[in-house]
N, C-alpha and C. Protein backbone atom coordinates (compact mmCIF):
# COMPACT_ATOMS: atom_id res chain seq x y z
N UNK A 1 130.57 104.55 59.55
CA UNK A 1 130.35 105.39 58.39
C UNK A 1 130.39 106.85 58.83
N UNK A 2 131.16 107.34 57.77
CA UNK A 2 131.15 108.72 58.76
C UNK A 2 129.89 109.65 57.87
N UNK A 3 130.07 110.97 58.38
CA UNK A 3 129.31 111.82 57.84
C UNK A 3 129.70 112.67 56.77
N UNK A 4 129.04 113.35 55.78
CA UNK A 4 129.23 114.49 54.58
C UNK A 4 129.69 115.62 55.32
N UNK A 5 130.10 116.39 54.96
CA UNK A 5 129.93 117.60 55.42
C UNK A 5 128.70 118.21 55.63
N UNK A 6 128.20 118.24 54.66
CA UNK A 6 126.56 118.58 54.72
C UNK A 6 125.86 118.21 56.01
N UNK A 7 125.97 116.69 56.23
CA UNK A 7 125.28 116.34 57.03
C UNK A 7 125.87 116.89 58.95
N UNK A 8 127.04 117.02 58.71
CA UNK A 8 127.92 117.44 59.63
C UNK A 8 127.65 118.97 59.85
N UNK A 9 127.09 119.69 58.85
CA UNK A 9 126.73 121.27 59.36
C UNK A 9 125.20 121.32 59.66
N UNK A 10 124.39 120.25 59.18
CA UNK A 10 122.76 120.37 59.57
C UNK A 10 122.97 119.51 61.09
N UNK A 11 123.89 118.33 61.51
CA UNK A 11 123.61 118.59 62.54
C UNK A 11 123.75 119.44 63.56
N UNK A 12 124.98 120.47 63.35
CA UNK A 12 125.55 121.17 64.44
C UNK A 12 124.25 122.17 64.19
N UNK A 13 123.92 122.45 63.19
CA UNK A 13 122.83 123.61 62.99
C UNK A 13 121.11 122.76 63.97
N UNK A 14 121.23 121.62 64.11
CA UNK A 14 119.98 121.04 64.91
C UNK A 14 120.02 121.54 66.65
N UNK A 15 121.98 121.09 66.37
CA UNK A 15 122.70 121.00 68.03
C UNK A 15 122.15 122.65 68.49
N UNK A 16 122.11 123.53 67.77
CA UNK A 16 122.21 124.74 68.02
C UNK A 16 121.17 125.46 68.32
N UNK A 17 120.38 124.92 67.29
CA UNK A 17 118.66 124.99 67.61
C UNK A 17 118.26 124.64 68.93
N UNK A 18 118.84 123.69 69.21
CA UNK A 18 118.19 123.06 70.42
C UNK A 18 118.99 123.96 71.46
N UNK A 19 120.29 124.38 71.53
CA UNK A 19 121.01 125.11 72.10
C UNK A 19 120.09 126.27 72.65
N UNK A 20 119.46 126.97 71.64
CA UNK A 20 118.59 128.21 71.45
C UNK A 20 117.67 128.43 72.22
N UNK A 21 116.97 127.41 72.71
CA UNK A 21 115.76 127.36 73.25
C UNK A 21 116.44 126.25 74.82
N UNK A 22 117.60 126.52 75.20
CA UNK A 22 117.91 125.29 76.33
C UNK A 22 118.29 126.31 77.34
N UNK A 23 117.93 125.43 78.88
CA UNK A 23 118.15 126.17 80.17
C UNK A 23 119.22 125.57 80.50
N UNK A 24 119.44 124.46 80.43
CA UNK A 24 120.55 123.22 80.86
C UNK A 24 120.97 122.15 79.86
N UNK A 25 122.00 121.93 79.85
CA UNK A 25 123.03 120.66 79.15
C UNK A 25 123.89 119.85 80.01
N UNK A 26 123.75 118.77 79.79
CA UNK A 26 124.31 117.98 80.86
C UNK A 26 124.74 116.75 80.11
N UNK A 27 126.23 116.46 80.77
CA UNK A 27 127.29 115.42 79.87
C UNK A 27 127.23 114.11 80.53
N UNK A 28 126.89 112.96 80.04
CA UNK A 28 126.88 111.61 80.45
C UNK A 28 127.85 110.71 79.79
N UNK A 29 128.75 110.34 80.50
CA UNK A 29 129.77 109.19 80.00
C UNK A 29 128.86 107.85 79.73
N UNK A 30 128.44 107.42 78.85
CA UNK A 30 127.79 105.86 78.59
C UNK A 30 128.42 104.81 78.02
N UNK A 31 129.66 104.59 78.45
CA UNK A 31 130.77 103.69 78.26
C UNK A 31 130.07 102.34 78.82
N UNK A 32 129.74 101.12 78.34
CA UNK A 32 129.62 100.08 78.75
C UNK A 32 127.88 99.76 79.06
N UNK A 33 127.25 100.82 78.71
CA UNK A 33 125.72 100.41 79.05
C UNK A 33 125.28 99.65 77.54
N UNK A 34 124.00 99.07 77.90
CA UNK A 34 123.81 98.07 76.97
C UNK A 34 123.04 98.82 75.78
N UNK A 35 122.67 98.49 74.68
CA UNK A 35 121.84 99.26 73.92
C UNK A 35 120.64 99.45 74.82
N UNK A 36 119.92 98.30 75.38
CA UNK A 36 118.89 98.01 75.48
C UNK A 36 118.39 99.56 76.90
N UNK A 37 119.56 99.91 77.83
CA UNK A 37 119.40 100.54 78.87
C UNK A 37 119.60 102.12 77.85
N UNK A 38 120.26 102.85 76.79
CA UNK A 38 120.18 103.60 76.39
C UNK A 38 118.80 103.94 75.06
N UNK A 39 118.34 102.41 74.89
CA UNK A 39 117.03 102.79 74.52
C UNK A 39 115.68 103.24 75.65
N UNK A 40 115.65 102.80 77.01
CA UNK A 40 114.93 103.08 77.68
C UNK A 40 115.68 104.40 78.36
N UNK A 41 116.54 104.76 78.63
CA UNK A 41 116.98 106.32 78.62
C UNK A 41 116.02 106.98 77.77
N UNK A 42 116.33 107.10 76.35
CA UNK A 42 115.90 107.70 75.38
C UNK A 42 114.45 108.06 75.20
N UNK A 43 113.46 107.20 75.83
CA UNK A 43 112.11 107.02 75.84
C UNK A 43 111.96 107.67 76.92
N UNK A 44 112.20 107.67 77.97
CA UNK A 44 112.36 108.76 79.56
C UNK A 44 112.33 110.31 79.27
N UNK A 45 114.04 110.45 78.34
CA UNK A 45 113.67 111.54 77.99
C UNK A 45 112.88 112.51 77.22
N UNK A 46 112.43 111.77 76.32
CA UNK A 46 111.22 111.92 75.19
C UNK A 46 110.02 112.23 76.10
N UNK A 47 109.81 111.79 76.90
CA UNK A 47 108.41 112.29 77.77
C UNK A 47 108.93 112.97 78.63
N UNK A 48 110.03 113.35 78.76
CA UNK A 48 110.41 114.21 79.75
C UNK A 48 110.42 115.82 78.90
N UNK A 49 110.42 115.71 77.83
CA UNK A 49 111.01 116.53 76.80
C UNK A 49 112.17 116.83 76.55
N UNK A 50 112.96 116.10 77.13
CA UNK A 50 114.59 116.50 76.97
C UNK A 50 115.00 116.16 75.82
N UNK A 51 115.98 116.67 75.46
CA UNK A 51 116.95 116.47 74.08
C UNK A 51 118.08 115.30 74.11
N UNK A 52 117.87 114.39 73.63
CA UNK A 52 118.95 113.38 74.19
C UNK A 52 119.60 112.81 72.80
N UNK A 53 121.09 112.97 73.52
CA UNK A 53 121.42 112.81 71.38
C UNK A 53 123.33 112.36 71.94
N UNK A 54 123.50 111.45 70.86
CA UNK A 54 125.05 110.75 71.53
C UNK A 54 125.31 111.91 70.45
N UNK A 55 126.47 112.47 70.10
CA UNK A 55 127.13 113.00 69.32
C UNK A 55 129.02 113.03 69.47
N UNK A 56 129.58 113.49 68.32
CA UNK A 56 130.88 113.50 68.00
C UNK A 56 131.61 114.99 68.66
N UNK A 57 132.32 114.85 69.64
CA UNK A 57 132.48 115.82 70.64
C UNK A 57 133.23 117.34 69.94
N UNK A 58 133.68 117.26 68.63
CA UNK A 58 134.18 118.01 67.59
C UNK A 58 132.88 118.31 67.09
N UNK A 59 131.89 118.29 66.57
CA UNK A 59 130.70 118.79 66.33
C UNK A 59 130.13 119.29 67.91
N UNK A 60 130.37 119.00 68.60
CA UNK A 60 129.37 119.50 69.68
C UNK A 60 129.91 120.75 70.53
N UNK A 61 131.25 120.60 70.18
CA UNK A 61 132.32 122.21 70.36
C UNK A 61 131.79 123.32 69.82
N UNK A 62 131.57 122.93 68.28
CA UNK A 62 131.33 123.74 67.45
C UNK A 62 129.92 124.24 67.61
N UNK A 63 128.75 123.40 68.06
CA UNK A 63 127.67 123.98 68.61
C UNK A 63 127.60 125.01 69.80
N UNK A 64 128.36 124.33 70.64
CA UNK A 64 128.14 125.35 72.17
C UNK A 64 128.78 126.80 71.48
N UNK A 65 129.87 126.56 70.71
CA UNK A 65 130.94 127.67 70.55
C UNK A 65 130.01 128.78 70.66
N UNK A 66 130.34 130.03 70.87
CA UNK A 66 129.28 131.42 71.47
C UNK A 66 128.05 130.82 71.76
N UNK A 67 128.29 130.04 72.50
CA UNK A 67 126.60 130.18 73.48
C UNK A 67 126.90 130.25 74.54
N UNK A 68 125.81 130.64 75.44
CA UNK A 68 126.11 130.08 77.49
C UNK A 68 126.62 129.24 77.57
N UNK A 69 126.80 128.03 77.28
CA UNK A 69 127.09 126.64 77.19
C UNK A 69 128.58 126.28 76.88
N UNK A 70 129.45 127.43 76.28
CA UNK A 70 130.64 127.71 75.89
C UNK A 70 131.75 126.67 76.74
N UNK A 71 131.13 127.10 77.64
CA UNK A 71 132.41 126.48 78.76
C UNK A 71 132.22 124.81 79.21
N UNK A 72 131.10 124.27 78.56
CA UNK A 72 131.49 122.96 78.57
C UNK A 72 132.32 122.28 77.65
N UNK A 73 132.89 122.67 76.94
CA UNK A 73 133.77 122.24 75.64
C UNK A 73 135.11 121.55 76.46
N UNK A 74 135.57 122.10 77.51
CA UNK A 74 136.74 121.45 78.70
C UNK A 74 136.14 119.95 78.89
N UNK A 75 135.06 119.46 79.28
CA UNK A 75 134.68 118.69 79.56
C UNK A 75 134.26 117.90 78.42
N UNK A 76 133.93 118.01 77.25
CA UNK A 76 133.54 117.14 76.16
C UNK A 76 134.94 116.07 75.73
N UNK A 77 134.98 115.05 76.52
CA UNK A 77 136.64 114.12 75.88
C UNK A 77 135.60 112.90 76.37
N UNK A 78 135.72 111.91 75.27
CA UNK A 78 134.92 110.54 75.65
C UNK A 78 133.62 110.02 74.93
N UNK A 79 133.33 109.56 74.87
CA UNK A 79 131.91 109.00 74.40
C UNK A 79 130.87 109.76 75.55
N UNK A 80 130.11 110.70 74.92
CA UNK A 80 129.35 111.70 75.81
C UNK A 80 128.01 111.08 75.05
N UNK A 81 126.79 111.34 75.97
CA UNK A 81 125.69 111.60 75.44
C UNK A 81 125.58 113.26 76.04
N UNK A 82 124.40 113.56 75.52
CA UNK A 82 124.06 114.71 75.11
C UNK A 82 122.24 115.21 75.69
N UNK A 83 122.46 115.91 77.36
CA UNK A 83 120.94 116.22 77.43
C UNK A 83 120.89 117.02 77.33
N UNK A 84 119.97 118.27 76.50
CA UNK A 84 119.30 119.33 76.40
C UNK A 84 117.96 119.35 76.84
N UNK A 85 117.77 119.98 77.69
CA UNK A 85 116.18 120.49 77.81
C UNK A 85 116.29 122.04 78.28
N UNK A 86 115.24 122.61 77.78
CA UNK A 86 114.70 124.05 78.59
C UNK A 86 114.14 123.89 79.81
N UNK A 87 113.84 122.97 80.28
CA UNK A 87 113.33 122.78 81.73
C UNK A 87 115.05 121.98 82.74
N UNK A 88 115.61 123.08 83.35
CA UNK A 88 116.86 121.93 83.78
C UNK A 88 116.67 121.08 84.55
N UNK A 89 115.72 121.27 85.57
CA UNK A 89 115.53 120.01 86.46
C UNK A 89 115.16 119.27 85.48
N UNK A 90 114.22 119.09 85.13
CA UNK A 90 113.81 117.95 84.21
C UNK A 90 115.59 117.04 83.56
N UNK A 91 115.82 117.37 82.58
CA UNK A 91 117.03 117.23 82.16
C UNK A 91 118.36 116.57 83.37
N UNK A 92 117.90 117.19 84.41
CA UNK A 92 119.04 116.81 86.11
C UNK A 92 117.94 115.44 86.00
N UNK A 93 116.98 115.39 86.29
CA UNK A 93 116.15 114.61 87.00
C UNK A 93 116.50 113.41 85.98
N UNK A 94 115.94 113.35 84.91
CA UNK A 94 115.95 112.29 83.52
C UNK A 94 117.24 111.38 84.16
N UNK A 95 118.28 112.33 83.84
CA UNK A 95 119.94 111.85 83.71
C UNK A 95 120.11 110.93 85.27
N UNK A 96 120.02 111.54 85.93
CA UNK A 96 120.10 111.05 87.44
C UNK A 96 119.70 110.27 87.98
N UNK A 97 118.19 110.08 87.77
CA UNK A 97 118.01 108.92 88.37
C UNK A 97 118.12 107.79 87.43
N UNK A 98 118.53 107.93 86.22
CA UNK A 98 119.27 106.63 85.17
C UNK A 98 120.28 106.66 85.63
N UNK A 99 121.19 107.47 86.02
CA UNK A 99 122.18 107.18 86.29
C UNK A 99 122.58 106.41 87.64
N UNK A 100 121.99 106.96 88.75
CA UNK A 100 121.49 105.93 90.02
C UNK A 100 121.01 104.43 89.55
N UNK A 101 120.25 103.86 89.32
CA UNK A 101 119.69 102.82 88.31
C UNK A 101 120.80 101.69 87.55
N UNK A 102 122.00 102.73 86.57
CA UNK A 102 122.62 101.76 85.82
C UNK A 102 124.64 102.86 86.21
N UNK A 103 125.35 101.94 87.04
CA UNK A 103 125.85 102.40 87.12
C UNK A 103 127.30 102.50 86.03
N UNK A 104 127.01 102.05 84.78
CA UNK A 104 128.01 102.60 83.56
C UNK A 104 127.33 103.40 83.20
N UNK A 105 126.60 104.48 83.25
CA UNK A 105 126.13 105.60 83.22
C UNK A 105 126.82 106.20 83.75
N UNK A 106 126.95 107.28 83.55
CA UNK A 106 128.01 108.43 84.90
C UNK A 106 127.97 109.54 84.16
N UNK A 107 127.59 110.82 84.65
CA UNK A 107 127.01 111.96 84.93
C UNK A 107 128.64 112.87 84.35
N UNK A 108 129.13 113.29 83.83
CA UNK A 108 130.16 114.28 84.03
C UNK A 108 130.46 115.52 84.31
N UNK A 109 129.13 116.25 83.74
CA UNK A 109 129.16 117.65 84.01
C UNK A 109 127.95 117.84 82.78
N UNK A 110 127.82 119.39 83.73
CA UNK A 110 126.68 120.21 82.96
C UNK A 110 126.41 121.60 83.21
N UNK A 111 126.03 122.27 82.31
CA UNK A 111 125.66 123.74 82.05
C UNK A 111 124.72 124.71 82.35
N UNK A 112 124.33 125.56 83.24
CA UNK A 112 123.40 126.23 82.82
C UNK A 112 123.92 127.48 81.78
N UNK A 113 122.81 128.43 81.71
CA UNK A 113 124.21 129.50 81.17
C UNK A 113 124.87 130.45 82.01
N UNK A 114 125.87 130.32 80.93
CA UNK A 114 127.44 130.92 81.65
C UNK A 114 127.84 130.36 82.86
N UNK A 115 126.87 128.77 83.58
CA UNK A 115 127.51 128.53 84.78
C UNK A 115 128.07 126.82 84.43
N UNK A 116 129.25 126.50 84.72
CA UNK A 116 129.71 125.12 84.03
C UNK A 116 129.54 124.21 85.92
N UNK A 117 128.78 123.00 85.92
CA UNK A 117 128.21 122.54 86.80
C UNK A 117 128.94 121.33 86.42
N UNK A 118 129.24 120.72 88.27
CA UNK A 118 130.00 119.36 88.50
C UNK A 118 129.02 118.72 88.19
N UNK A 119 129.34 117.50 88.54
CA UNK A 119 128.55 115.78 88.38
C UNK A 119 127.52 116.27 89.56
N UNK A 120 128.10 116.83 91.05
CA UNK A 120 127.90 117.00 92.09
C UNK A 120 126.49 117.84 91.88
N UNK A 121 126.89 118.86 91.36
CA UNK A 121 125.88 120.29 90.99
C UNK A 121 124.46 119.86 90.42
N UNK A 122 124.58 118.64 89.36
CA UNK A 122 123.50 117.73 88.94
C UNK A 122 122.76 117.62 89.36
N UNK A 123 123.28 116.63 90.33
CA UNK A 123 122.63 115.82 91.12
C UNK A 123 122.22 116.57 92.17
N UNK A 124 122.32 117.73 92.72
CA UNK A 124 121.48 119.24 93.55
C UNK A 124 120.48 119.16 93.27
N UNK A 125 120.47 119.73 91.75
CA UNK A 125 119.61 120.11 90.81
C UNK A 125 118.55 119.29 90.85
N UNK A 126 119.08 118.05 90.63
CA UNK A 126 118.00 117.20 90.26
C UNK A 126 116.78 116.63 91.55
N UNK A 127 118.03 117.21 92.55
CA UNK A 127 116.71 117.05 93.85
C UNK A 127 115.96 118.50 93.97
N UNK A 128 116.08 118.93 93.34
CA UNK A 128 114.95 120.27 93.23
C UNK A 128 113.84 119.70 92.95
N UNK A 129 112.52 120.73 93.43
CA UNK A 129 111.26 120.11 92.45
C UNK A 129 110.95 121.01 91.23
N UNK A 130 110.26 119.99 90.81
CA UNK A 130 109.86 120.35 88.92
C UNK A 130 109.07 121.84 89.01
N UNK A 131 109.61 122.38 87.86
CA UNK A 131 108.97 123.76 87.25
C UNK A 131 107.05 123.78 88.11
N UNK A 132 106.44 122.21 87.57
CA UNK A 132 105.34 122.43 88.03
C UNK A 132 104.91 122.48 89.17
N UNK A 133 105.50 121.52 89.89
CA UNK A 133 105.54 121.40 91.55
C UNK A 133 105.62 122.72 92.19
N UNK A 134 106.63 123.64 91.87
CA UNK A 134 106.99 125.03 92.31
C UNK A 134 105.59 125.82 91.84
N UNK A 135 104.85 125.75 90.60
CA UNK A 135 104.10 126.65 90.30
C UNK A 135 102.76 126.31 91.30
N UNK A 136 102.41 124.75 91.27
CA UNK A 136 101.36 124.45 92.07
C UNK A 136 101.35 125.21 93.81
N UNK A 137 102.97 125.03 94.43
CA UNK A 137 103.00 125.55 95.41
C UNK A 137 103.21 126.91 95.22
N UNK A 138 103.64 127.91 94.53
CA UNK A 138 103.33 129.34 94.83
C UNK A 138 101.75 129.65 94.47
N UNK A 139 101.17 129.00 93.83
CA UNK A 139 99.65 129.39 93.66
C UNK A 139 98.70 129.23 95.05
N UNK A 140 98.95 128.18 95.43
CA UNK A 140 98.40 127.54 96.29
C UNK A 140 98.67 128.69 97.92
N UNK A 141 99.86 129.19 97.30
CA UNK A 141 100.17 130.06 98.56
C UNK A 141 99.50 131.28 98.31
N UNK A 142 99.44 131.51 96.89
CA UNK A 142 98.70 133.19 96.80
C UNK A 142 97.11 132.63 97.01
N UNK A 143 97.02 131.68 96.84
CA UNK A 143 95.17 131.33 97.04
C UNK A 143 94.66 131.50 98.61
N UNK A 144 95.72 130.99 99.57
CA UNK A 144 95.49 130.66 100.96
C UNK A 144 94.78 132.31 101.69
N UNK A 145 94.87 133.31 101.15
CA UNK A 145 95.10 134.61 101.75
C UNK A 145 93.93 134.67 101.49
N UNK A 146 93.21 134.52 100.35
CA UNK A 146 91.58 134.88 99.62
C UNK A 146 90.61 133.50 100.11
N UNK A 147 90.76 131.87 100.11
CA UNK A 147 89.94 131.08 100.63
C UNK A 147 90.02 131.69 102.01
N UNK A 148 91.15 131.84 103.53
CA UNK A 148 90.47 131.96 104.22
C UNK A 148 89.49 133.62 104.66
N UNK A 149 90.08 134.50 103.56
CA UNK A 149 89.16 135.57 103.66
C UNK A 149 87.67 135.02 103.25
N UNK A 150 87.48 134.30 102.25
CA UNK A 150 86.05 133.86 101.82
C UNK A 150 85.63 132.84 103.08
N UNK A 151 86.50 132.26 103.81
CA UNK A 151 86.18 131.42 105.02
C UNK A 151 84.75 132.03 105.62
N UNK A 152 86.07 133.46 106.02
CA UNK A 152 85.49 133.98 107.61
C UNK A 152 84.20 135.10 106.94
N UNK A 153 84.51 135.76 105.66
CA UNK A 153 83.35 136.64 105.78
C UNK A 153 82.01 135.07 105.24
N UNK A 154 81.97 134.35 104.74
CA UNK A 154 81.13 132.91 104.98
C UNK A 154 80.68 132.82 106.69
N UNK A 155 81.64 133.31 107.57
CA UNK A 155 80.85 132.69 108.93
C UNK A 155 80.25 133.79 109.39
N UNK A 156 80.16 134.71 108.95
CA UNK A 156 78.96 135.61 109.92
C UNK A 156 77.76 135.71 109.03
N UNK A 157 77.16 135.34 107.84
CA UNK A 157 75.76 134.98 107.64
C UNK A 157 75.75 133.63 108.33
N UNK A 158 76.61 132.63 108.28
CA UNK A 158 76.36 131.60 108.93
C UNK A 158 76.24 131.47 110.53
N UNK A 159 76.82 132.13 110.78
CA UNK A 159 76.67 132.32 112.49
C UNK A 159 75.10 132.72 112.72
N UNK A 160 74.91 134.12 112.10
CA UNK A 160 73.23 134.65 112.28
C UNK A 160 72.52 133.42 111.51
N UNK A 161 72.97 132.89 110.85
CA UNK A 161 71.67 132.11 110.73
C UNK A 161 71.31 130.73 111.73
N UNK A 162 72.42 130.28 112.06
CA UNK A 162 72.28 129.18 113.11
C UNK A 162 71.47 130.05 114.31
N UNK A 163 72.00 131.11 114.96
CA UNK A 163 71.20 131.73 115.63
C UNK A 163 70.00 132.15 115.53
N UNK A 164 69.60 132.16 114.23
CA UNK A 164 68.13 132.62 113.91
C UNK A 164 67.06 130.94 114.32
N UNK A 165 67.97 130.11 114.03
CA UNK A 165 67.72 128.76 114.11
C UNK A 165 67.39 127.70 115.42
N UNK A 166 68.39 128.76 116.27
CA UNK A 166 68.21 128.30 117.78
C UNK A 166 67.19 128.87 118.25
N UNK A 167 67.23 130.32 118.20
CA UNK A 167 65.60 131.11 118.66
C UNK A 167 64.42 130.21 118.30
N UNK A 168 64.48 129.79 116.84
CA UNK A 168 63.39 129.10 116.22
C UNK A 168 62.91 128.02 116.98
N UNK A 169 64.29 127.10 117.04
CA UNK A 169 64.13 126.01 117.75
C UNK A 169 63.78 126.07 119.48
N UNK A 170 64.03 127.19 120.10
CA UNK A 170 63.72 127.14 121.23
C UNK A 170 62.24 127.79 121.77
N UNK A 171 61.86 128.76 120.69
CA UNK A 171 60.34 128.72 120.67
C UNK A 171 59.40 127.72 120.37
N UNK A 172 59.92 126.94 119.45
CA UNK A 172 58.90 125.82 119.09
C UNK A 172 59.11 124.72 120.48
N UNK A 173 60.07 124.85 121.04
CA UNK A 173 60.12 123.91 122.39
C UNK A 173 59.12 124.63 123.21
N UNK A 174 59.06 125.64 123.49
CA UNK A 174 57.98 126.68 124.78
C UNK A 174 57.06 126.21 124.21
N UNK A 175 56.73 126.49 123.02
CA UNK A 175 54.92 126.08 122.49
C UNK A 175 54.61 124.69 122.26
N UNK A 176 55.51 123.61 122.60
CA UNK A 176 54.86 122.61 122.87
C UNK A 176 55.19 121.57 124.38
């Protein structure tokens, strides 16, 4: 069944939305996977937050058309699915390791902006670590400078006091 027109300009207008707010797009050939493996895709990416959407590669031209994303339109020929997320690893990560997993899956290419990325480039990406991983470790690095400053100025009341402690203890040894 095909689509209205109508319905054919609210989706490209969804495609675009999502366009709006995206770091990365990335093209998956899903020729031959079962429903059952593109419903558990779909649920992956949903908690991943990614955008995951099969679409008609003539509507999805017309979305990228003037965006960063422009230059994947070379690559849209085939039964594509469709990842969007604002987080790109995430989006690399989702795709990739489904795609490792089920191999009628296959990766074709993907976008950041203005940069058009191999199958190869993906799968880089996707061995990056997550937005959060990176934030935990640069914090953790600006923290290291101030715990061991609070360390060391911590060991000189502690030093005098163990010493106040040994005197103590070694007088109460003389007096008995």
């Amino acid at each position: 069944m095909s689509l209205s027109i109508e319905e054919k300009k609210a989706l490209v207008g969804e495609i675009s939305t999502q366009l709006a707010g995206a770091q990365a797009v990335i093209l998956a050939d899903y020729r031959g996977l079962p429903v059952a493996g593109m419903t558990e895709l779909r649920a992956k990416a949903r908690q991943s937050g990614v955008y995951l959407r099969v679409l008609k590669n003539t509507l999805a031209r017309r979305a990228v058309a003037d965006t960063p994303f422009a230059g994947l339109a070379e690559h849209m020929v085939g039964p594509l699915a469709y990842g969007i997320s604002a987080d790109p690893v995430a989006v690399a990560k989702v795709l990739n390791d489904f795609a490792k997993a089920n191999e009628a899956f296959v990766i074709k290419a993907g976008a950041m902006a203005n940069y058009v990325m191999s199958a190869k480039d993906v799968t880089s990406l996707a061995s990056m670590p997550s937005r959060e991983q990176l934030i935990a470790t640069l914090m953790a690095t600006m923290q290291a400078p101030v715990a061991k400053l609070v360390r060391t100025m911590n060991e000189v009341p502690s030093g005098f006091v163990r010493a106040v402690a040994a005197v103590r203890d070694q007088k109460e040894k003389q007096a008995a």
